[in-house]
C-alpha atoms as a PDB file:
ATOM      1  CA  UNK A   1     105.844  67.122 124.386  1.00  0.00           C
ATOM      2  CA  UNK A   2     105.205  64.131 125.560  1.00  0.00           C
ATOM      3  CA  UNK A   3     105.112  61.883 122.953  1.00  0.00           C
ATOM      4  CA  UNK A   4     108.439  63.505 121.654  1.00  0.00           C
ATOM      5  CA  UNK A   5     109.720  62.147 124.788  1.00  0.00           C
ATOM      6  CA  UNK A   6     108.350  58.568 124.072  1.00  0.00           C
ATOM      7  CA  UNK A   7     109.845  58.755 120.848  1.00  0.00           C
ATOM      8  CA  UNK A   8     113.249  60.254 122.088  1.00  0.00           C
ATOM      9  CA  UNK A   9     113.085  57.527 124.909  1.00  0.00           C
ATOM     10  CA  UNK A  10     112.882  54.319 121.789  1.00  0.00           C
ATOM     11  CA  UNK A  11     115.556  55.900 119.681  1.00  0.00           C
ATOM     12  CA  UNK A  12     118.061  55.607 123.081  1.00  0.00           C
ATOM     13  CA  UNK A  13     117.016  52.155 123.908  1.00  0.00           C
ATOM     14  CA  UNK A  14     116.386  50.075 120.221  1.00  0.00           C
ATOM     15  CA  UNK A  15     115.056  47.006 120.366  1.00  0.00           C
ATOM     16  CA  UNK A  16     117.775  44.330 120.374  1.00  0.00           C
ATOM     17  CA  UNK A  17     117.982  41.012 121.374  1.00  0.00           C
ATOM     18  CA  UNK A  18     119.730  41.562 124.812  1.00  0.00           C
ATOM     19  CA  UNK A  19     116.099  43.896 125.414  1.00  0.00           C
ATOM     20  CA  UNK A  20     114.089  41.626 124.108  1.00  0.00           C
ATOM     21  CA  UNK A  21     115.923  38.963 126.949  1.00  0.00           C
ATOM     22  CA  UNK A  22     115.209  41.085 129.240  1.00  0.00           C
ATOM     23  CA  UNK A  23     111.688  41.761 128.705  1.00  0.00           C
ATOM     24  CA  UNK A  24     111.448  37.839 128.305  1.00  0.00           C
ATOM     25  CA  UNK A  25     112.910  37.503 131.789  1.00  0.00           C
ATOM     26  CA  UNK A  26     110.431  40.183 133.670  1.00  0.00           C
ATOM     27  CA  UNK A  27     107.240  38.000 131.786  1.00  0.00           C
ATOM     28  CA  UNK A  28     108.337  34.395 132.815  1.00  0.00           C
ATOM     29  CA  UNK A  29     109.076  36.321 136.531  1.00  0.00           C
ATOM     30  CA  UNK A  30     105.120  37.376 136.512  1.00  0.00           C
ATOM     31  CA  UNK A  31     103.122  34.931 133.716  1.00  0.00           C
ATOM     32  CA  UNK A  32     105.183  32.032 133.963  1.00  0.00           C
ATOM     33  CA  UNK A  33     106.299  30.118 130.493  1.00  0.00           C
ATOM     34  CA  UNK A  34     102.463  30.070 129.449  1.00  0.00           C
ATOM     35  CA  UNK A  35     102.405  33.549 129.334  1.00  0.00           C
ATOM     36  CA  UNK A  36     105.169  34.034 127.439  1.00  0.00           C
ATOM     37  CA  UNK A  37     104.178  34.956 123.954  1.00  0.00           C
ATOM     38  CA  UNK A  38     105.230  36.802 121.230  1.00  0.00           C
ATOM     39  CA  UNK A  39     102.027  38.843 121.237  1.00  0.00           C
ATOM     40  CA  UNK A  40     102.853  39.577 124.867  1.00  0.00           C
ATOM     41  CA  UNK A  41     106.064  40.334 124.344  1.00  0.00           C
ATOM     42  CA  UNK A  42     105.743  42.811 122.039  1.00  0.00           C
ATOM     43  CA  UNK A  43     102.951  44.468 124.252  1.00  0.00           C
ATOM     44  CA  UNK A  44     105.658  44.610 127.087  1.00  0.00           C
ATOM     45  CA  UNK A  45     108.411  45.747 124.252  1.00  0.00           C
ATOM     46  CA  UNK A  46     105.295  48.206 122.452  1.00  0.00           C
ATOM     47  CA  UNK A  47     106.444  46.891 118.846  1.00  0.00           C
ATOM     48  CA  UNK A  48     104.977  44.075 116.887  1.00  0.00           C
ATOM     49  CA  UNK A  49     105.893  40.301 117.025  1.00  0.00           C
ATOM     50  CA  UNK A  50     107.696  40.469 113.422  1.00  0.00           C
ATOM     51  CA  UNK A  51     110.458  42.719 114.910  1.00  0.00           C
ATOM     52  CA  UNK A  52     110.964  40.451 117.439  1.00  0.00           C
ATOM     53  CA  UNK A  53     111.850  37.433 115.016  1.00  0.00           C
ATOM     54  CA  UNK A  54     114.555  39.183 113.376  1.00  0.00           C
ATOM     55  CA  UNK A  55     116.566  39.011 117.021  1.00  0.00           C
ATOM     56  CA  UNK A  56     115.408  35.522 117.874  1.00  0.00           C
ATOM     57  CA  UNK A  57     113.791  32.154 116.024  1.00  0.00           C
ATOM     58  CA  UNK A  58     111.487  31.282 118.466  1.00  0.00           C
ATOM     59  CA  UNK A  59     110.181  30.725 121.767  1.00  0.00           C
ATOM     60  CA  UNK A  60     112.598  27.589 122.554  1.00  0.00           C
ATOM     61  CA  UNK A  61     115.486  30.447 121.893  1.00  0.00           C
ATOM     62  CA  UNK A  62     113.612  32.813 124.046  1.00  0.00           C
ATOM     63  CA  UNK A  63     113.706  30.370 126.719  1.00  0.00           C
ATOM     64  CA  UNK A  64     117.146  29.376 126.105  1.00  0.00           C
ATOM     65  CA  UNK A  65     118.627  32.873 126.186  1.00  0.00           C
ATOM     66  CA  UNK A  66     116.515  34.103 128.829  1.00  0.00           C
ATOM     67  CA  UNK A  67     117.686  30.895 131.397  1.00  0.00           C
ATOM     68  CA  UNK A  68     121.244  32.034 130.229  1.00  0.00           C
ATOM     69  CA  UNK A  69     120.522  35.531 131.253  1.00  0.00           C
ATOM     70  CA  UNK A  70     119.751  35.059 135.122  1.00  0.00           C
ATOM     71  CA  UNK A  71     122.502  32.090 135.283  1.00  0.00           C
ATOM     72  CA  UNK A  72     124.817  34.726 134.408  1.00  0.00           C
ATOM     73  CA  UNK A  73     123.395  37.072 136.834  1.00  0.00           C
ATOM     74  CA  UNK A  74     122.989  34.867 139.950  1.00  0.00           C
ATOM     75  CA  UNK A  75     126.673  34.409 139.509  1.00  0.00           C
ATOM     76  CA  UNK A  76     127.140  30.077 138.773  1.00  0.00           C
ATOM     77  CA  UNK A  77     130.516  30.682 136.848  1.00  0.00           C
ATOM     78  CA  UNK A  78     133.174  31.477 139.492  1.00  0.00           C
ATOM     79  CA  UNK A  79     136.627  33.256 139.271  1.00  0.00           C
ATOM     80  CA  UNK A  80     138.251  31.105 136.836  1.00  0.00           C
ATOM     81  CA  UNK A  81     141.446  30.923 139.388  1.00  0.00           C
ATOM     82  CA  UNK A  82     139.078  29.409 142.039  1.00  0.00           C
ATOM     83  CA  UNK A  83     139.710  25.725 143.758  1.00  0.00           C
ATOM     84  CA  UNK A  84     136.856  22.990 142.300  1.00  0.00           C
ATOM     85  CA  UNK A  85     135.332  22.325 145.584  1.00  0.00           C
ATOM     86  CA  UNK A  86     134.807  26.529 145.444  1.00  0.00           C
ATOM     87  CA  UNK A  87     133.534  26.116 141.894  1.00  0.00           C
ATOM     88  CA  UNK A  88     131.342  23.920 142.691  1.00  0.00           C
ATOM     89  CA  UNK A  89     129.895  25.774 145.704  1.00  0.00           C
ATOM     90  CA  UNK A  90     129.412  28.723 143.346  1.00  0.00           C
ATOM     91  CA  UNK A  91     127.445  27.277 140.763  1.00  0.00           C
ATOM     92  CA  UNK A  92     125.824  25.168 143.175  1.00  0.00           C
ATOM     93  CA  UNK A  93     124.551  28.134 144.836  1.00  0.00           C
ATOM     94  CA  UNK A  94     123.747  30.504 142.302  1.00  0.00           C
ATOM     95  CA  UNK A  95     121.397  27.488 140.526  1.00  0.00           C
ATOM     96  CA  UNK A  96     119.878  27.386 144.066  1.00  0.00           C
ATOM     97  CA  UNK A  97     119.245  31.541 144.296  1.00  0.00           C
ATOM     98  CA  UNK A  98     118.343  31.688 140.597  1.00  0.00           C
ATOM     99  CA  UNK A  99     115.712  28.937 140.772  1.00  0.00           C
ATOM    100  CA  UNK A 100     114.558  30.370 144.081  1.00  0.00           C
ATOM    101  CA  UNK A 101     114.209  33.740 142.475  1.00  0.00           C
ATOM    102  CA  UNK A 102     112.690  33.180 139.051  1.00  0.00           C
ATOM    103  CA  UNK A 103     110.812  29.182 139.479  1.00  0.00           C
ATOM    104  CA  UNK A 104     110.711  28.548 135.620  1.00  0.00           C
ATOM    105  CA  UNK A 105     114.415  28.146 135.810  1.00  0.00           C
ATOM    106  CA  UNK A 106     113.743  24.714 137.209  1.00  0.00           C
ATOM    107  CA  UNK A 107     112.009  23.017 134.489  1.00  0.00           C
ATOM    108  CA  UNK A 108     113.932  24.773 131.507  1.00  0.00           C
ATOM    109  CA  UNK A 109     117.081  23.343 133.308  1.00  0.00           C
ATOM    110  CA  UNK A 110     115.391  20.143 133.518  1.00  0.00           C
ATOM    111  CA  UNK A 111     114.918  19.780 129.755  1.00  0.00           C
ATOM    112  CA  UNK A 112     116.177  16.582 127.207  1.00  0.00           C
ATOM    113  CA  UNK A 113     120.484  17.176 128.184  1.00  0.00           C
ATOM    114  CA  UNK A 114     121.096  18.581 124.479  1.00  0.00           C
ATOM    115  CA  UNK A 115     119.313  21.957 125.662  1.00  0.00           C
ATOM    116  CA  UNK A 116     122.412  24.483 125.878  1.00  0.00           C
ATOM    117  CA  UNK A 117     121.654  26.209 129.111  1.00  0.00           C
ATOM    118  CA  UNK A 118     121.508  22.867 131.171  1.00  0.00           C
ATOM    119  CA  UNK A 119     124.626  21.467 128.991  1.00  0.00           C
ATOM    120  CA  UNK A 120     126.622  24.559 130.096  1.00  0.00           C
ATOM    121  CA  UNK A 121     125.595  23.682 133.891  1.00  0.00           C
ATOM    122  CA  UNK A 122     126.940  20.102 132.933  1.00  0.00           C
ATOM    123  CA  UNK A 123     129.821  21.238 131.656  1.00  0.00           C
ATOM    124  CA  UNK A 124     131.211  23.323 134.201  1.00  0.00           C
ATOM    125  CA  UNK A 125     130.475  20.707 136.806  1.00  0.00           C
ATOM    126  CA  UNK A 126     132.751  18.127 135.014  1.00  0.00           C
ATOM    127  CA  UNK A 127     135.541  20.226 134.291  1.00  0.00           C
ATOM    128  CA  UNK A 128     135.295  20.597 138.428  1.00  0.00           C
ATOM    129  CA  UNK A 129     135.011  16.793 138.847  1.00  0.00           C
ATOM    130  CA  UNK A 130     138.250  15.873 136.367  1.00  0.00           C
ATOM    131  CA  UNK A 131     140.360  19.016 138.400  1.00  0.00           C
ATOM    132  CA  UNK A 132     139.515  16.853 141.729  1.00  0.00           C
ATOM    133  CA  UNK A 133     141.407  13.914 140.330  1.00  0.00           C
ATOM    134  CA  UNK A 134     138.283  11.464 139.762  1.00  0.00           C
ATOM    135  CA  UNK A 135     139.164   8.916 137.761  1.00  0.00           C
ATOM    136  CA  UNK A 136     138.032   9.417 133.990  1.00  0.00           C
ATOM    137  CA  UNK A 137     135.451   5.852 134.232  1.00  0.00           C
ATOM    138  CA  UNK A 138     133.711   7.747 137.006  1.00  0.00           C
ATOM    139  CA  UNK A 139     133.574  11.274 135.369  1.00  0.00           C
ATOM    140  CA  UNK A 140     129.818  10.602 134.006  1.00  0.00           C
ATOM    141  CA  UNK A 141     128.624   9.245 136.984  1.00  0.00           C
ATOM    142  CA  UNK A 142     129.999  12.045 139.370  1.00  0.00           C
ATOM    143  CA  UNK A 143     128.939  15.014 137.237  1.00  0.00           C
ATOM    144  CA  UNK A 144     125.488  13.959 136.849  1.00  0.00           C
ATOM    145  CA  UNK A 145     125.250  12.832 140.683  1.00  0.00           C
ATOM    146  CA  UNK A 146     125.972  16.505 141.541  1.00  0.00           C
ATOM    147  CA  UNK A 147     123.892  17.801 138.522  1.00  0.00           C
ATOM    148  CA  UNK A 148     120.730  15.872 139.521  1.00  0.00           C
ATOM    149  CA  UNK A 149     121.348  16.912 143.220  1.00  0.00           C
ATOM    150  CA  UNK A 150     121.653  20.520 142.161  1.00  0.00           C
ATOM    151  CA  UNK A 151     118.587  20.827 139.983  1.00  0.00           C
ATOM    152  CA  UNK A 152     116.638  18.230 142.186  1.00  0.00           C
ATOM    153  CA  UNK A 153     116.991  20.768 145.672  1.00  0.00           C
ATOM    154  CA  UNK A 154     116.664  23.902 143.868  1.00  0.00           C
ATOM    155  CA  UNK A 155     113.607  22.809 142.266  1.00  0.00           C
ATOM    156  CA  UNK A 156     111.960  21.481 145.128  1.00  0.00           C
ATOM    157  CA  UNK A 157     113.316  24.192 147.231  1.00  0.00           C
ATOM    158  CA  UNK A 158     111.232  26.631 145.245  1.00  0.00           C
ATOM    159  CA  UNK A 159     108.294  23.750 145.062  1.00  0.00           C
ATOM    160  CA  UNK A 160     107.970  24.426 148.963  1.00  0.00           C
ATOM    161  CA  UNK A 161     108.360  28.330 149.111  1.00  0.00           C
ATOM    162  CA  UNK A 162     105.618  28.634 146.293  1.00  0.00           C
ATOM    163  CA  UNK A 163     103.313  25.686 148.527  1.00  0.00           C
ATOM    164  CA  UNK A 164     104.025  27.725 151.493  1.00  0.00           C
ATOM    165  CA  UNK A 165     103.144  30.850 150.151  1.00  0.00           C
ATOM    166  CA  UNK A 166      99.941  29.696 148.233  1.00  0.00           C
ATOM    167  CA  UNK A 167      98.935  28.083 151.571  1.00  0.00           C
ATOM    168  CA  UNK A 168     100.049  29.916 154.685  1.00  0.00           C
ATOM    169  CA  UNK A 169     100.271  33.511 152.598  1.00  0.00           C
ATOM    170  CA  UNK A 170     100.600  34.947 156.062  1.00  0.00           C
ATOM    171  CA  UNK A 171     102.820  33.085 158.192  1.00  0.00           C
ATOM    172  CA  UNK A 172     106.689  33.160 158.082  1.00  0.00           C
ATOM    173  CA  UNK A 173     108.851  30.717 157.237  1.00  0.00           C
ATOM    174  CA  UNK A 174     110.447  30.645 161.350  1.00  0.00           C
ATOM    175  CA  UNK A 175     106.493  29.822 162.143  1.00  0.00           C
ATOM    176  CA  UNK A 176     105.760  27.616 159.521  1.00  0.00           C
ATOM    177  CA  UNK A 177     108.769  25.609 160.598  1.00  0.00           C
ATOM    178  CA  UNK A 178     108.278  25.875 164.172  1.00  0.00           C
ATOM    179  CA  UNK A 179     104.574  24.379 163.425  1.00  0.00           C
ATOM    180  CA  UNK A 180     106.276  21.594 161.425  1.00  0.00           C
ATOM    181  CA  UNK A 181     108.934  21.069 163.854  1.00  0.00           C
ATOM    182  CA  UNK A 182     106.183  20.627 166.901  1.00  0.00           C
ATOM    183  CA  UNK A 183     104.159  18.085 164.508  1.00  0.00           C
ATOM    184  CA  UNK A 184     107.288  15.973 163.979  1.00  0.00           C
ATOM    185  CA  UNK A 185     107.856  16.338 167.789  1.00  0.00           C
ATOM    186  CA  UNK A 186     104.479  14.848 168.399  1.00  0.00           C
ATOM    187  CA  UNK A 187     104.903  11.832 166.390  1.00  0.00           C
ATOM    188  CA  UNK A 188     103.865   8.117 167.819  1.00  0.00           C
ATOM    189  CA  UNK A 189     107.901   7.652 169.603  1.00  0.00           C
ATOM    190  CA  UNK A 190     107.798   4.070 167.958  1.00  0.00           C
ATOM    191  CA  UNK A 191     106.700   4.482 164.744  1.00  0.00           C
ATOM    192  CA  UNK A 192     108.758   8.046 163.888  1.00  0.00           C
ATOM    193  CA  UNK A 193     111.626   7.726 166.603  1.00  0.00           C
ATOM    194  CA  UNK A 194     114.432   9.331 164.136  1.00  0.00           C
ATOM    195  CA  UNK A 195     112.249  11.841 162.613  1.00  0.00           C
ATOM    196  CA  UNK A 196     111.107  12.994 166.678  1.00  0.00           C
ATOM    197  CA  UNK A 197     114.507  13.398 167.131  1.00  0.00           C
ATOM    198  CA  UNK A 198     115.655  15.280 164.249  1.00  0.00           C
ATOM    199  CA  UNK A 199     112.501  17.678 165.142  1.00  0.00           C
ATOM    200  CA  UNK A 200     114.520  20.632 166.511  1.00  0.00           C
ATOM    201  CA  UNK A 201     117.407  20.559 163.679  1.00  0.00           C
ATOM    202  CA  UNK A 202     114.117  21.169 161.170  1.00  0.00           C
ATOM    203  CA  UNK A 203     113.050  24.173 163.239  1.00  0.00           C
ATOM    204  CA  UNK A 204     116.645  26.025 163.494  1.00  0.00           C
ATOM    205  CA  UNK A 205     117.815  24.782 159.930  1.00  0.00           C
ATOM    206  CA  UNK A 206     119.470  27.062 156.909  1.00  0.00           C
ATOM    207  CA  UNK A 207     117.806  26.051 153.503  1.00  0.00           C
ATOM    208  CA  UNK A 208     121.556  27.576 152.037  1.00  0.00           C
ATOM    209  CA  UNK A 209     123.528  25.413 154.502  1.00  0.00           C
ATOM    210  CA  UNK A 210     121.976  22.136 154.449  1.00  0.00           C
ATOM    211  CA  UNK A 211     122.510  22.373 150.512  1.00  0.00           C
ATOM    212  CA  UNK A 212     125.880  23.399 150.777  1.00  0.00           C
ATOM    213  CA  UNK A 213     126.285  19.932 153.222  1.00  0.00           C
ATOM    214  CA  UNK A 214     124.675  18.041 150.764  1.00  0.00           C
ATOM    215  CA  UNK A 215     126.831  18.747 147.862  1.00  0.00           C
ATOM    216  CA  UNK A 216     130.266  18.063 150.019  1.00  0.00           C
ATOM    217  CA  UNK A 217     129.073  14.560 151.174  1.00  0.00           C
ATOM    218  CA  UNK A 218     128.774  13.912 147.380  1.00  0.00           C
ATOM    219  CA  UNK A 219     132.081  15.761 146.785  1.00  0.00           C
ATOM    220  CA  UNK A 220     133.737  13.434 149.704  1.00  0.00           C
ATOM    221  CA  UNK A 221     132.117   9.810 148.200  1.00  0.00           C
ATOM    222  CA  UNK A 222     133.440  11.721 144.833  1.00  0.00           C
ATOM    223  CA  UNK A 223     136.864  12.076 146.133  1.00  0.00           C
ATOM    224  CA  UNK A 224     136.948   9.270 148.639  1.00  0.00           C
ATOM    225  CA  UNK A 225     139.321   7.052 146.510  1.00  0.00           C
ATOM    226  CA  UNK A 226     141.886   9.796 145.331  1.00  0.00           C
ATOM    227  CA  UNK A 227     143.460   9.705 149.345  1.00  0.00           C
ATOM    228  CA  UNK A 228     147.219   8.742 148.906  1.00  0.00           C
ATOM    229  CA  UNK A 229     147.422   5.403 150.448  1.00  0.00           C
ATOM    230  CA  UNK A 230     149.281   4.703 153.981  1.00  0.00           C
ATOM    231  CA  UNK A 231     152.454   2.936 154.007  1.00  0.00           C
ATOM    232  CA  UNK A 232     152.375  -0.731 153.294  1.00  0.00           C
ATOM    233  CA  UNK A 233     152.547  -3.221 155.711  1.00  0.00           C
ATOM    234  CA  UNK A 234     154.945  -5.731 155.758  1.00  0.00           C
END
């Protein structure tokens, strides 16, 4: 009876390359990209590597499609009615959650710019940056600012919860912070006088907000220029 069941169970769920994603996703989640083999995958999948290349080419595909597959999930497209300074807060924030949530996003996003998941990223941004008016000689240089400030956070955002975890396993992130906090409080008054008096904003600060801050003070030097000029002065 049971292994009717386990064979009623595969004929409901074939493999297929939206499976296979899936599988792909859960492995990276626990093994990291190292672990992610074919052999592996078809443990997870119980069928044998060859049936997995008819769905996909290789591993860089894997990879490709699997980055896709939480992008899409963490929500970085918004609705397609929505303002660009919204857009941009959308993706902005679901790069942050997805890299925060699954930390081999960061370096597959990170790749040479012709990888598709990164170039869709890329993509989105600029269409954002040419609807705020920028003019066209400044569209590279605005897109990638945000791009690199995107990636750059997310990835060390995740760099620190993964340090902090390895390290301090059992303290929370209010106590590691209030520990940090004191430290910076503590500093020689001379030598560290801003960062002593930034100390309490580091022990009460939002990881989510500070981003979001980050991203309009590049939006406003973006956008600085497009403000309709005063009336002229005789």
């Amino acid at each position: 009876m049971a292994t009717r069941t386990r064979r009623t169970e595969r004929r409901e769920e074939p493999l297929s390359r939206e499976r296979i994603v899936r599988a792909a996703v859960e492995l990276l989640d626990t093994a990291g990209e190292g672990g992610l083999t074919f052999r592996a995958l078809a443990g997870r999948l119980t069928t044998g590597p060859g049936a997995i290349y008819w769905h996909v080419t290789g591993k860089e595909e894997l990879l490709s499609a699997a980055t896709d597959a939480v992008l899409a999930a963490a929500g970085t497209i918004g609705p397609a009615d929505a303002a660009p300074r919204e857009a941009i807060h959308s993706l902005a924030l679901g790069v942050f959650d997805a890299i925060e949530a699954h930390p081999w996003i960061g370096p597959q996003l990170a790749r040479a710019p012709g990888e598709s998941p990164m170039l869709r990223v890329f993509e989105h941004i600029g269409r954002q940056v040419q609807a705020l008016g920028v003019p066209e000689a400044a569209h590279f240089t605005a897109a990638s600012a945000l791009l690199n400030y995107i990636l750059g956070v997310g990835r060390q955002n995740a760099a620190d919860g993964r340090a902090h975890q390895a390290h301090q396993p059992d303290t929370s992130r209010a106590e590691f912070l209030d520990t940090a906090a004191t430290a910076w409080a503590n500093l020689d008054p001379d030598e560290y006088a801003f960062t002593r008096n930034v100390a309490g904003r580091l022990r009460d600060h939002d990881d989510r907000v500070e981003y979001l801050a980050g991203i309009d003070f590049i939006l406003t030097g973006i956008t600085a220029g497009q403000e309709p000029a005063g009336p002229a002065r005789a």
